[in-house]
N, C-alpha and C. Protein backbone atom coordinates (compact mmCIF):
# COMPACT_ATOMS: atom_id res chain seq x y z
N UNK A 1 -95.73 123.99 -108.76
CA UNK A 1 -96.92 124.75 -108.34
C UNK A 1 -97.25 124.45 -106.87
N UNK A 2 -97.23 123.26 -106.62
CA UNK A 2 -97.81 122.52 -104.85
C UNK A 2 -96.48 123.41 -104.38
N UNK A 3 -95.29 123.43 -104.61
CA UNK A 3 -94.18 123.99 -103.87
C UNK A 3 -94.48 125.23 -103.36
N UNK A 4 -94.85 125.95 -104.87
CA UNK A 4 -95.09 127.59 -104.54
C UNK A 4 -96.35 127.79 -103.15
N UNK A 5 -97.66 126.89 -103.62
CA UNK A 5 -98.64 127.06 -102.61
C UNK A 5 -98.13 126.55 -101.27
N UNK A 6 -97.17 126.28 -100.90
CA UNK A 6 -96.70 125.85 -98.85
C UNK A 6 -95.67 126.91 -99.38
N UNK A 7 -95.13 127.42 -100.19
CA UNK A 7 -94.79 128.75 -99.71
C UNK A 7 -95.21 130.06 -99.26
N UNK A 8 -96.51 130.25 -99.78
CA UNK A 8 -97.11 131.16 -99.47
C UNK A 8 -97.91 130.72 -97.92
N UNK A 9 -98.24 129.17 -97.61
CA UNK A 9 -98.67 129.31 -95.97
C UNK A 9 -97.70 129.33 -95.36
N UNK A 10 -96.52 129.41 -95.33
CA UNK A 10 -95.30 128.97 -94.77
C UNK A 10 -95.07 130.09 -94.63
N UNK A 11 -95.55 131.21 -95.34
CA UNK A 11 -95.05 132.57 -95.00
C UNK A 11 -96.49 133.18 -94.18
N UNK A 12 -97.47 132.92 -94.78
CA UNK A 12 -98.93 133.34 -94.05
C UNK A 12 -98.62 133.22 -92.52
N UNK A 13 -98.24 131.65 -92.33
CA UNK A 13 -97.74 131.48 -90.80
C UNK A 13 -96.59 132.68 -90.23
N UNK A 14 -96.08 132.64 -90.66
CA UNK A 14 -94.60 133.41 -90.36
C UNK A 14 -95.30 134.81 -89.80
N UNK A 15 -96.23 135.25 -90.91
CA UNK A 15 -96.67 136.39 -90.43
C UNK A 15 -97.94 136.74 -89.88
N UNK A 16 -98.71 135.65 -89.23
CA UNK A 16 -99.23 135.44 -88.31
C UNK A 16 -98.59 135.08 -87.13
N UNK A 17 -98.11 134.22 -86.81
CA UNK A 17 -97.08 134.33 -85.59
C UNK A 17 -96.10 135.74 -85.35
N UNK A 18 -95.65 136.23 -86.16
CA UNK A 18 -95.34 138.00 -86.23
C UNK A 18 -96.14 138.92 -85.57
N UNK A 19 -97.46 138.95 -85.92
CA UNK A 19 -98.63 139.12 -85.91
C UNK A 19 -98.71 139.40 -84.21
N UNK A 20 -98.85 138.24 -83.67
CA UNK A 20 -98.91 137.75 -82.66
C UNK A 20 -98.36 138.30 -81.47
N UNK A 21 -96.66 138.20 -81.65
CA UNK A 21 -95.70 138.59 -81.35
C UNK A 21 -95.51 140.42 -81.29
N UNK A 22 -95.76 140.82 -81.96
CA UNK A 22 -96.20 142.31 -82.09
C UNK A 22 -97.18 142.92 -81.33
N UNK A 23 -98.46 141.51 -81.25
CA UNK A 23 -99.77 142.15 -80.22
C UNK A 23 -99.15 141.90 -78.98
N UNK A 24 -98.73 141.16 -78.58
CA UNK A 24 -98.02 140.34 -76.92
C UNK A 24 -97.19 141.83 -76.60
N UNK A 25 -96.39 142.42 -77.72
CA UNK A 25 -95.38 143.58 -77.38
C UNK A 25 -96.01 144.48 -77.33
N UNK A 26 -97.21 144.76 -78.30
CA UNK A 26 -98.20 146.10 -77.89
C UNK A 26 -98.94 146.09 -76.52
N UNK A 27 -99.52 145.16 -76.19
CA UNK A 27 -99.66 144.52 -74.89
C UNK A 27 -99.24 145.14 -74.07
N UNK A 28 -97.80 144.76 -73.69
CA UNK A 28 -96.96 144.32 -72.25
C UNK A 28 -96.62 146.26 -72.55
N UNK A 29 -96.28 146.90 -73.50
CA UNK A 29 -96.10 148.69 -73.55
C UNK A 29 -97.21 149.26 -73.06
N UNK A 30 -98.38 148.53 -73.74
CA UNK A 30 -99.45 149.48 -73.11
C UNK A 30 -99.71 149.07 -71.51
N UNK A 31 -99.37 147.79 -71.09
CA UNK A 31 -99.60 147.61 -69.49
C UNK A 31 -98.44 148.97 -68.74
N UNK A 32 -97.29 148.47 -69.48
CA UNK A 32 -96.03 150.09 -68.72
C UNK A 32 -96.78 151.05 -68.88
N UNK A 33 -97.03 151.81 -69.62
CA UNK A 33 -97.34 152.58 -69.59
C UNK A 33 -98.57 153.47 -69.20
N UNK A 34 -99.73 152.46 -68.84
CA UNK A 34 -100.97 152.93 -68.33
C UNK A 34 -100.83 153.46 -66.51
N UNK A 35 -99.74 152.67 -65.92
CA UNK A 35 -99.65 152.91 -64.42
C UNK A 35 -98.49 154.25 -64.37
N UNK A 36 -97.85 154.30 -65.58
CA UNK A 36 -97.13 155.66 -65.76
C UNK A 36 -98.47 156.73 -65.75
N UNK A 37 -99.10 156.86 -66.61
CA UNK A 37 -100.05 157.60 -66.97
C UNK A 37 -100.73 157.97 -65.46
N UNK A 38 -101.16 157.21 -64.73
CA UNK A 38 -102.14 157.15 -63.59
C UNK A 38 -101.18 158.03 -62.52
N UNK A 39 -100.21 157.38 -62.85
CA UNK A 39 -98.85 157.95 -61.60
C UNK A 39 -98.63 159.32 -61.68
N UNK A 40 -98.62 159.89 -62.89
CA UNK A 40 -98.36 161.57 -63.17
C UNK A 40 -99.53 162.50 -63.06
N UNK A 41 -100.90 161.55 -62.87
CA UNK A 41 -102.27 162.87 -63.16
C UNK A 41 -102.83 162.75 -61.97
């Protein structure tokens, strides 16, 4: 049972750091792309 429960934070983490990693990449696209935007109008 203790095994199963640090499996499930062990994955909670996993996909919080995912999480993370995904916002940093939504991020750094939306920085490209806002000076695109400005550049064409």
């Amino acid at each position: 049972m203790k095994a199963q429960g640090f499996g499930l934070v062990a994955v909670t983490y996993a996909l919080l750091d995912l999480g993370k990693d995904l916002y940093r990449v939504h991020e750094a696209i939306s920085g490209l792309e806002d000076p695109i935007r400005f550049s064409r109008s």
